[in-house]
N, C-alpha and C. Protein backbone atom coordinates (compact mmCIF):
# COMPACT_ATOMS: atom_id res chain seq x y z
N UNK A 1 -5.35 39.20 80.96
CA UNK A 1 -6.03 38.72 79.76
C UNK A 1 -5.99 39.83 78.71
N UNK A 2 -5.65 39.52 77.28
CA UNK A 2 -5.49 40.43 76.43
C UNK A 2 -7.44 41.00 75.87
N UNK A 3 -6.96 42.41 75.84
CA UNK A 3 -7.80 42.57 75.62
C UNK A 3 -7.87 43.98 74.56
N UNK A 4 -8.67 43.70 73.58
CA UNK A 4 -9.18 44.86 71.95
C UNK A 4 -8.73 46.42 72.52
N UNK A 5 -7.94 47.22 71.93
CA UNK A 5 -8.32 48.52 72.45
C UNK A 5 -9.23 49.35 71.72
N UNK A 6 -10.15 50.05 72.26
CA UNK A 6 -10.98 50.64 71.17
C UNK A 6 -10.19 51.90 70.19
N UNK A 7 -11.11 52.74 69.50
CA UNK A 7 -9.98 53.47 68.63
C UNK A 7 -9.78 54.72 69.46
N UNK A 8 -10.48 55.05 70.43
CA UNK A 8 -9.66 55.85 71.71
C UNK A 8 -8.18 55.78 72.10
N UNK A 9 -8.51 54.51 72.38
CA UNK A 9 -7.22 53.79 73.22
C UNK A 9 -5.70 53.69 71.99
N UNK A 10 -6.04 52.99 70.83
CA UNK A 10 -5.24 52.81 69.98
C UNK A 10 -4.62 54.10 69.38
N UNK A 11 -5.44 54.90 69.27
CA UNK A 11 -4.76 56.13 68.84
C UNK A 11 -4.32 56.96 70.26
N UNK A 12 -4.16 56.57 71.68
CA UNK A 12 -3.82 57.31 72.43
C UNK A 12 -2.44 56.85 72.60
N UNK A 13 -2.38 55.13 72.17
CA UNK A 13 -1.27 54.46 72.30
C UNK A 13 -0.55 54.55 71.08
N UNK A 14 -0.67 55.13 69.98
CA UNK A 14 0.18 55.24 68.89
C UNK A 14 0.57 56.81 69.51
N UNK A 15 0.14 57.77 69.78
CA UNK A 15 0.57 59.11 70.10
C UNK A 15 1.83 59.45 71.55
N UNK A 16 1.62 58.00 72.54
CA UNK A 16 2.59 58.41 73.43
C UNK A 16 3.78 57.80 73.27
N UNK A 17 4.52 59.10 74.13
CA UNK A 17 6.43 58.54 74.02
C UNK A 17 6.57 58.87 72.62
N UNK A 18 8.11 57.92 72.77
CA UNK A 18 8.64 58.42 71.47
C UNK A 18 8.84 57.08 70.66
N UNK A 19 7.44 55.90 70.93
CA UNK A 19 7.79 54.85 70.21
C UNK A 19 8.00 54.63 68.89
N UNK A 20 8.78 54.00 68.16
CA UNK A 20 9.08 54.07 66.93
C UNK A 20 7.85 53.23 66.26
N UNK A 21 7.73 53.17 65.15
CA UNK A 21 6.47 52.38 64.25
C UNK A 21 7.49 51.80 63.27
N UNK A 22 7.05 50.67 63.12
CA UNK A 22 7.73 49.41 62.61
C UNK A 22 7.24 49.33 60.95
N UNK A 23 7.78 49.91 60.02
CA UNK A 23 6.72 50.30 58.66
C UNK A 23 7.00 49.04 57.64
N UNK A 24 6.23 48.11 57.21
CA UNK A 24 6.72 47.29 56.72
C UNK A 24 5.87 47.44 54.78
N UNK A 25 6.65 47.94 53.63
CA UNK A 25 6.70 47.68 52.39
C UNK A 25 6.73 46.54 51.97
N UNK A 26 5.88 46.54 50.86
CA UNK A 26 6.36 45.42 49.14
C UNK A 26 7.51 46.04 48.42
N UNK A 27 8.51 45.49 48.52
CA UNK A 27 9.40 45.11 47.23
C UNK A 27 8.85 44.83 45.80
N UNK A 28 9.57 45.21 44.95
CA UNK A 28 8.94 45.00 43.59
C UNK A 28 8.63 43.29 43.17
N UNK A 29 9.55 42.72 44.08
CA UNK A 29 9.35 41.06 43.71
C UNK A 29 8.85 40.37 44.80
N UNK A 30 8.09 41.53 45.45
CA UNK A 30 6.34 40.85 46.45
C UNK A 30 7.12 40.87 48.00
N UNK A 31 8.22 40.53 48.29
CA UNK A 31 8.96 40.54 49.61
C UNK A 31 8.55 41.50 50.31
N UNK A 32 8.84 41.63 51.62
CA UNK A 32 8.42 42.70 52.32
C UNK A 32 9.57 43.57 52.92
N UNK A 33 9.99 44.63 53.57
CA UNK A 33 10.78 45.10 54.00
C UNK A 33 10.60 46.00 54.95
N UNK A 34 10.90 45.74 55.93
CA UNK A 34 10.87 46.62 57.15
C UNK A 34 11.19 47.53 57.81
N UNK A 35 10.94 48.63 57.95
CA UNK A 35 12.51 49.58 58.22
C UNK A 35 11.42 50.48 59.29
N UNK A 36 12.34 50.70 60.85
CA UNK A 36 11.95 52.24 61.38
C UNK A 36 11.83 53.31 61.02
N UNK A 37 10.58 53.74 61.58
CA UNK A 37 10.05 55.13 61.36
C UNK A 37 9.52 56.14 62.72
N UNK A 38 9.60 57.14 62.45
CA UNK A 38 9.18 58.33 63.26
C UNK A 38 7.98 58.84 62.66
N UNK A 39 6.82 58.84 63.42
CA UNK A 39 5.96 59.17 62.89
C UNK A 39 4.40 60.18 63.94
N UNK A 40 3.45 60.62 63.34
CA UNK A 40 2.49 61.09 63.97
C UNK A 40 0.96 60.57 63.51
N UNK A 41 0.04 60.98 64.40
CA UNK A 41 -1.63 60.79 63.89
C UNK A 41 -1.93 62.41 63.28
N UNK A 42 -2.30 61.63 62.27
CA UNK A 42 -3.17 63.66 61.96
C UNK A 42 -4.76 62.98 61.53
N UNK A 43 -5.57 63.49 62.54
CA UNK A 43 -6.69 62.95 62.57
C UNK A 43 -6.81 61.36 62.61
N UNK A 44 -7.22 60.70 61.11
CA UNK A 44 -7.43 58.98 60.96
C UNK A 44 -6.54 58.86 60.49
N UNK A 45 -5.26 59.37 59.96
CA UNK A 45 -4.13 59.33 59.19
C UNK A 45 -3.00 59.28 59.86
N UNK A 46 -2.01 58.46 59.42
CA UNK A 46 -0.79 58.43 59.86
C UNK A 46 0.37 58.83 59.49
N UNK A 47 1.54 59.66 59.50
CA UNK A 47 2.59 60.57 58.75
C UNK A 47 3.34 60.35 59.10
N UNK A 48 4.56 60.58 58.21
CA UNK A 48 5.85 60.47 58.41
C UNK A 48 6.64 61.11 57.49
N UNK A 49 8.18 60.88 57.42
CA UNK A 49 8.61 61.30 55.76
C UNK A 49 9.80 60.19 55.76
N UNK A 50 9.66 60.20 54.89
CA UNK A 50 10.96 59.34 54.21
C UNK A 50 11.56 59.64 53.07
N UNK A 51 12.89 59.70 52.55
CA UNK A 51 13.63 60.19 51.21
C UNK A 51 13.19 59.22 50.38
N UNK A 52 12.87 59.91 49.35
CA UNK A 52 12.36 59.35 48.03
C UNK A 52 13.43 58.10 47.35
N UNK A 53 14.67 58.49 47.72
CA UNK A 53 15.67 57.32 46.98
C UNK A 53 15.75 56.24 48.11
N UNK A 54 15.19 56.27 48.89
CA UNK A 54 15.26 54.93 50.11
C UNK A 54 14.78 53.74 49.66
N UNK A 55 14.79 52.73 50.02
CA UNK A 55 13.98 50.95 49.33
C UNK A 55 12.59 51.58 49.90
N UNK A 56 12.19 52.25 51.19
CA UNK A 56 10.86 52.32 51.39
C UNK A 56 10.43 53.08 50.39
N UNK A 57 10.98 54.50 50.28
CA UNK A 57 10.28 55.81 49.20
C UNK A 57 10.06 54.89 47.84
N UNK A 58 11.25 53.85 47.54
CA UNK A 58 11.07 53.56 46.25
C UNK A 58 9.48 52.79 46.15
N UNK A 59 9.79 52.01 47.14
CA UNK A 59 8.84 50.83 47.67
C UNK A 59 7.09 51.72 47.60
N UNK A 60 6.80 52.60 48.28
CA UNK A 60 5.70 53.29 47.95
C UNK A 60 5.61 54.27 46.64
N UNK A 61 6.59 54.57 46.20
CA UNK A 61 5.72 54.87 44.75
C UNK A 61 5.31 54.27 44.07
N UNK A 62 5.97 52.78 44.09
CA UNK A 62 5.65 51.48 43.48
C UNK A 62 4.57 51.07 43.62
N UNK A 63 4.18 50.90 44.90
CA UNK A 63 2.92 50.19 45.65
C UNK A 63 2.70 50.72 46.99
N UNK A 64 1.58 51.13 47.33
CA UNK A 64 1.09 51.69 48.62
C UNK A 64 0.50 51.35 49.57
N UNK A 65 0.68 49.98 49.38
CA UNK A 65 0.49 49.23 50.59
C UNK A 65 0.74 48.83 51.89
N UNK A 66 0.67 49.55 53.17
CA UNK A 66 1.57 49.28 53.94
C UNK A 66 1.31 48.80 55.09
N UNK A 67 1.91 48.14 55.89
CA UNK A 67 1.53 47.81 57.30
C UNK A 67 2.74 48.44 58.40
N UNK A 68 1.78 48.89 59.51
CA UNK A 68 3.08 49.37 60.96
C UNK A 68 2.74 48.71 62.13
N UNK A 69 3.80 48.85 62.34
CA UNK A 69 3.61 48.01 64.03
C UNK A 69 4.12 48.95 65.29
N UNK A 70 3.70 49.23 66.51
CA UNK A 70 3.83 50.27 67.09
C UNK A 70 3.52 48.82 68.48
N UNK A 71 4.43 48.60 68.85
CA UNK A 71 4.49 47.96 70.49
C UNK A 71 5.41 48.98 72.08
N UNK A 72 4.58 48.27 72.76
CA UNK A 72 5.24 48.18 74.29
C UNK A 72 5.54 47.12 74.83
N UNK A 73 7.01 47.24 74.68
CA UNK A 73 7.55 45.89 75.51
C UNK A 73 7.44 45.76 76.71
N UNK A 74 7.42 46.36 77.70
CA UNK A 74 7.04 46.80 79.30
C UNK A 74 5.90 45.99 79.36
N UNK A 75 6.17 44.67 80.67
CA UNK A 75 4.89 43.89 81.21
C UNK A 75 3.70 44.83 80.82
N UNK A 76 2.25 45.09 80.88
CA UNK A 76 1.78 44.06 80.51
C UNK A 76 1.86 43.79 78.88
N UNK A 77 2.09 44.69 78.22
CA UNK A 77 2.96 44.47 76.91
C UNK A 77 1.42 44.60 75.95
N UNK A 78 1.65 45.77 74.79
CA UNK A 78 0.56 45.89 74.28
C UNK A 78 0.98 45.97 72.53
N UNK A 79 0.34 46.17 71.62
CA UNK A 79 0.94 46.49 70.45
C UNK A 79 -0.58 47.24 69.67
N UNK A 80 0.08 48.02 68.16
CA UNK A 80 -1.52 48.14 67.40
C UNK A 80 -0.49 47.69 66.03
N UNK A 81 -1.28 47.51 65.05
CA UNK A 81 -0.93 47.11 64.06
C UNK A 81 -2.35 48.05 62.98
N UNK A 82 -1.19 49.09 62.34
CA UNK A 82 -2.03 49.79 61.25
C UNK A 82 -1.85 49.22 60.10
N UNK A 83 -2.92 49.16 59.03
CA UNK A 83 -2.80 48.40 57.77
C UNK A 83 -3.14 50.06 56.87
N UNK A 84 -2.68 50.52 55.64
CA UNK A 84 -3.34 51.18 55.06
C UNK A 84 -2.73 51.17 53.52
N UNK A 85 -3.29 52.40 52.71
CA UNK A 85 -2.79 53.19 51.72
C UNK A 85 -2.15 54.21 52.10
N UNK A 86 -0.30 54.21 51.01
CA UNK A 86 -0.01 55.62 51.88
C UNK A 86 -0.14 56.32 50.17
N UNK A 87 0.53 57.79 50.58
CA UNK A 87 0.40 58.60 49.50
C UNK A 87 1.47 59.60 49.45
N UNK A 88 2.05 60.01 48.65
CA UNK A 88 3.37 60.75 49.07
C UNK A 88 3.36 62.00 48.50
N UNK A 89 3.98 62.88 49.16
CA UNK A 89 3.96 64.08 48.91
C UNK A 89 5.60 64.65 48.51
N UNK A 90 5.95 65.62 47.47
CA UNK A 90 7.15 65.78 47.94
C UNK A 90 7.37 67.81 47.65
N UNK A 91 5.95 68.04 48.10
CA UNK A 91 5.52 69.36 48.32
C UNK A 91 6.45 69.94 49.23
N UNK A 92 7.75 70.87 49.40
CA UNK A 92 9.03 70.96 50.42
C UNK A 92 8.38 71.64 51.41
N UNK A 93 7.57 72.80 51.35
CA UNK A 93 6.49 73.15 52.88
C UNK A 93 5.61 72.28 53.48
N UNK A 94 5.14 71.36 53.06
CA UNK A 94 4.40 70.94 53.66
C UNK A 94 5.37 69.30 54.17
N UNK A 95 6.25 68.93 53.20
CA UNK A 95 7.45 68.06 54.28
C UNK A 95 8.23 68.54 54.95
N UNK A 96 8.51 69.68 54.85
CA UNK A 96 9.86 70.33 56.17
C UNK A 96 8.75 70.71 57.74
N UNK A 97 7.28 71.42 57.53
CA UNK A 97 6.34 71.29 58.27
C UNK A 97 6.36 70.35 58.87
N UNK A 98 5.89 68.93 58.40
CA UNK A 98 5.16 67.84 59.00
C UNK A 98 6.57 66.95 59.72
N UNK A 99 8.55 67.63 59.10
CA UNK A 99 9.14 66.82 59.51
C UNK A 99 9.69 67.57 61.00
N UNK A 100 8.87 68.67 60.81
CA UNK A 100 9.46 69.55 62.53
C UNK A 100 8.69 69.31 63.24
N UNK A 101 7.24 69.03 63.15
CA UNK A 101 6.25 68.17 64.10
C UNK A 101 6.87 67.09 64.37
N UNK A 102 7.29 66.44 63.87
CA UNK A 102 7.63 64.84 64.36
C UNK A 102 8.87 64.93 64.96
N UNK A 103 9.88 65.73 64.69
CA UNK A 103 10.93 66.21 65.08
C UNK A 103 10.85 66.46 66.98
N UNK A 104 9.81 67.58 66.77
CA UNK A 104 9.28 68.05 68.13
C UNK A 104 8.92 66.40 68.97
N UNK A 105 8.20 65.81 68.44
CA UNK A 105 7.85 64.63 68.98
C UNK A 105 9.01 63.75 69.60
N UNK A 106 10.04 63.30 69.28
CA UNK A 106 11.14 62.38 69.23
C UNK A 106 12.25 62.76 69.67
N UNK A 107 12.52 64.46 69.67
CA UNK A 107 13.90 65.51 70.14
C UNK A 107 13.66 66.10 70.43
N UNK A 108 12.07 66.39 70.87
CA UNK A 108 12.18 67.61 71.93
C UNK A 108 11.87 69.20 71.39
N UNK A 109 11.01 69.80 71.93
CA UNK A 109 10.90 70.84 71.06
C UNK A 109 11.88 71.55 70.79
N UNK A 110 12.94 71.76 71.83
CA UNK A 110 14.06 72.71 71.86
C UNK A 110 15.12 72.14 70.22
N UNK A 111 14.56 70.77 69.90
CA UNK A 111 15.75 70.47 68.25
C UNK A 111 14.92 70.13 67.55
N UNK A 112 13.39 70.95 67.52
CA UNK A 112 12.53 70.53 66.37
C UNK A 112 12.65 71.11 65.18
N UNK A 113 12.96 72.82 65.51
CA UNK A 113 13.29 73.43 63.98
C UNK A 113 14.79 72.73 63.50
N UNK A 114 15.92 72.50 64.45
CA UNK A 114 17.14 71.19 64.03
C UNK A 114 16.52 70.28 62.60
N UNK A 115 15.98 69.82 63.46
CA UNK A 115 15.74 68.11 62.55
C UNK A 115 14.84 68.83 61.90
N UNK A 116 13.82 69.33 61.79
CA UNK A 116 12.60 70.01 60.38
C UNK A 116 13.41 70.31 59.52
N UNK A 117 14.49 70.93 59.34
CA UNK A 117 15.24 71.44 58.12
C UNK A 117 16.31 70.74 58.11
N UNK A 118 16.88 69.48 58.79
CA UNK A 118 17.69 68.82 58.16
C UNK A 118 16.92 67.29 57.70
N UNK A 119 15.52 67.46 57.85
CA UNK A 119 14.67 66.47 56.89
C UNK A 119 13.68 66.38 56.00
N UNK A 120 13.76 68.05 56.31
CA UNK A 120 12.39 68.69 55.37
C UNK A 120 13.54 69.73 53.92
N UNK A 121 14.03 68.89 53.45
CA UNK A 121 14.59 69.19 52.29
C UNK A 121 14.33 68.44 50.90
N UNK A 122 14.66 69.07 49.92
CA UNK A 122 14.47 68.36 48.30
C UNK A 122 15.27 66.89 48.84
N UNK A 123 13.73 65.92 48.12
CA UNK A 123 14.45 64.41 48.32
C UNK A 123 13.70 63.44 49.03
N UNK A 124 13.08 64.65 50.26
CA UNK A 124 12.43 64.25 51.11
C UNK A 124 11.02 63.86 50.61
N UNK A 125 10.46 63.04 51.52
CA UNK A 125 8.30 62.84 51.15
C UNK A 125 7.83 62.77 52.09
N UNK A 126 6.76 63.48 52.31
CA UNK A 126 5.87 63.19 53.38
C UNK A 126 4.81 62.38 52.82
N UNK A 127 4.54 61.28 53.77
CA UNK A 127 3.94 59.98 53.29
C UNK A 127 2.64 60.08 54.84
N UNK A 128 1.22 59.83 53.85
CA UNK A 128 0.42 59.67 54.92
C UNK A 128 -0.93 58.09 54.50
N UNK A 129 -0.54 57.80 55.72
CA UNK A 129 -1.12 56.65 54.77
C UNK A 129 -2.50 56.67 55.48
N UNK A 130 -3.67 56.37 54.91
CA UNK A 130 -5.00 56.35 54.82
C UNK A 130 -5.18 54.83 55.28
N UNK A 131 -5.64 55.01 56.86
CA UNK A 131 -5.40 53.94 57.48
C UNK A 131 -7.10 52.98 57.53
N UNK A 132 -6.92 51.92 57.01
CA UNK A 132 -8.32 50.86 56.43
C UNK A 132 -8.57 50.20 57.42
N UNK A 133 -7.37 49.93 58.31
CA UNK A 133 -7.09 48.51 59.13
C UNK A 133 -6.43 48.65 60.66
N UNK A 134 -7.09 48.08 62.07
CA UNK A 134 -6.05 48.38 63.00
C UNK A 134 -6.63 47.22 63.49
N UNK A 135 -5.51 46.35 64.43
CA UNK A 135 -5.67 45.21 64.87
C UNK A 135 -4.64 45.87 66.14
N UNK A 136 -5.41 45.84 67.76
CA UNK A 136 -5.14 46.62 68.98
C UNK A 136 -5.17 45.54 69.85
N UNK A 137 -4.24 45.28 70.75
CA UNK A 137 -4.31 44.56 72.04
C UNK A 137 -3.25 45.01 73.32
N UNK A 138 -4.31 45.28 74.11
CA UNK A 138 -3.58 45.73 74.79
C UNK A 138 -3.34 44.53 75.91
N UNK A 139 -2.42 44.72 77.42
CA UNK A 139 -2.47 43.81 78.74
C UNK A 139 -2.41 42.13 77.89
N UNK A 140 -1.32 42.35 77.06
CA UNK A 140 -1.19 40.64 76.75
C UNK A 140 -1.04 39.56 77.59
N UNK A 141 -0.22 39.91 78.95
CA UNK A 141 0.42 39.21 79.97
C UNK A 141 -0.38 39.57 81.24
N UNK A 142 -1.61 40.39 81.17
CA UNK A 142 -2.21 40.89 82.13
C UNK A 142 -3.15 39.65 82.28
C-alpha cells in the first residue's frame, strides 16, 4: 500500500544513488519541457547547474517555475515530486564549487575535480530552487 514519505524520508530519497531528477520548465509559449538533471539537497533547497544558453537556462531566466521528479523503478517503486522557485547564479566560484559536489555525487570522488571544471566554467549557472512543494510516495506496489 502506497504510502506519504515524511520530509525525513523524502529528502533521504532524493540524496541516494545517483538518481537523476527529471526537471521540468515553461517555455515562453506556456509548454513545458523536460530535460535530465544531476543534482543535490543543500539544506530545503535543491541545486544543480545548467548552461545559460540551454532551452532550460533560457527557460528559468524567463520564468522560475519549476517542477522535478526523482523516482525508483525497482518493485516496490517510489517517487517525490519537488515543486519550487529556482534562482540562478552565474557567480564562476560558487558554480564550478557546487558543480564538483555533484560531480563527486554521480562520478565518484576520484572525477569530481574532472567534471567541476569541465562544468563550472563561464556559461555555466548554478540554479537552486526554493522548494514550496513535495508530493512523496513511497511502496506503490507494496
Amino acid at each position: 500500500m502506497a504510502r506519504k514519505m515524511s520530509k525525513d524520508e523524502w529528502q533521504s530519497f532524493l540524496s541516494e544513488g545517483t538518481r537523476t531528477g527529471k526537471l521540468s520548465t515553461v517555455r515562453a509559449d506556456g509548454s513545458p519541457h523536460i530535460a535530465p538533471v544531476w543534482f543535490l539537497l543543500d539544506g530545503d533547497d535543491l541545486v544543480f547547474n545548467t548552461g545559460a544558453d540551454t532551452v532550460k537556462g533560457r527557460n528559468l531566466a524567463r520564468d522560475g517555475r519549476v517542477s522535478l521528479c526523482v523516482d525508483d523503478d525497482r518493485p516496490p517503486f517510489s517517487f517525490a515530486i519537488v515543486e519550487g522557485q529556482a534562482e540562478t547564479s552565474d557567480e564562476l566560484s560558487e558554480v564550478r564549487a557546487w558543480a564538483t559536489r555533484i560531480a563527486a555525487r554521480y562520478m565518484g570522488e576520484e572525477r569530481a575535480e574532472e567534471y567541476g571544471a569541465r562544468n563550472g566554467v563561464p556559461g555555466e549557472l548554478l540554479v537552486r530552487i526554493r522548494i514550496s512543494k513535495v508530493v512523496a510516495l513511497a511502496d506503490l506496489a507494496g
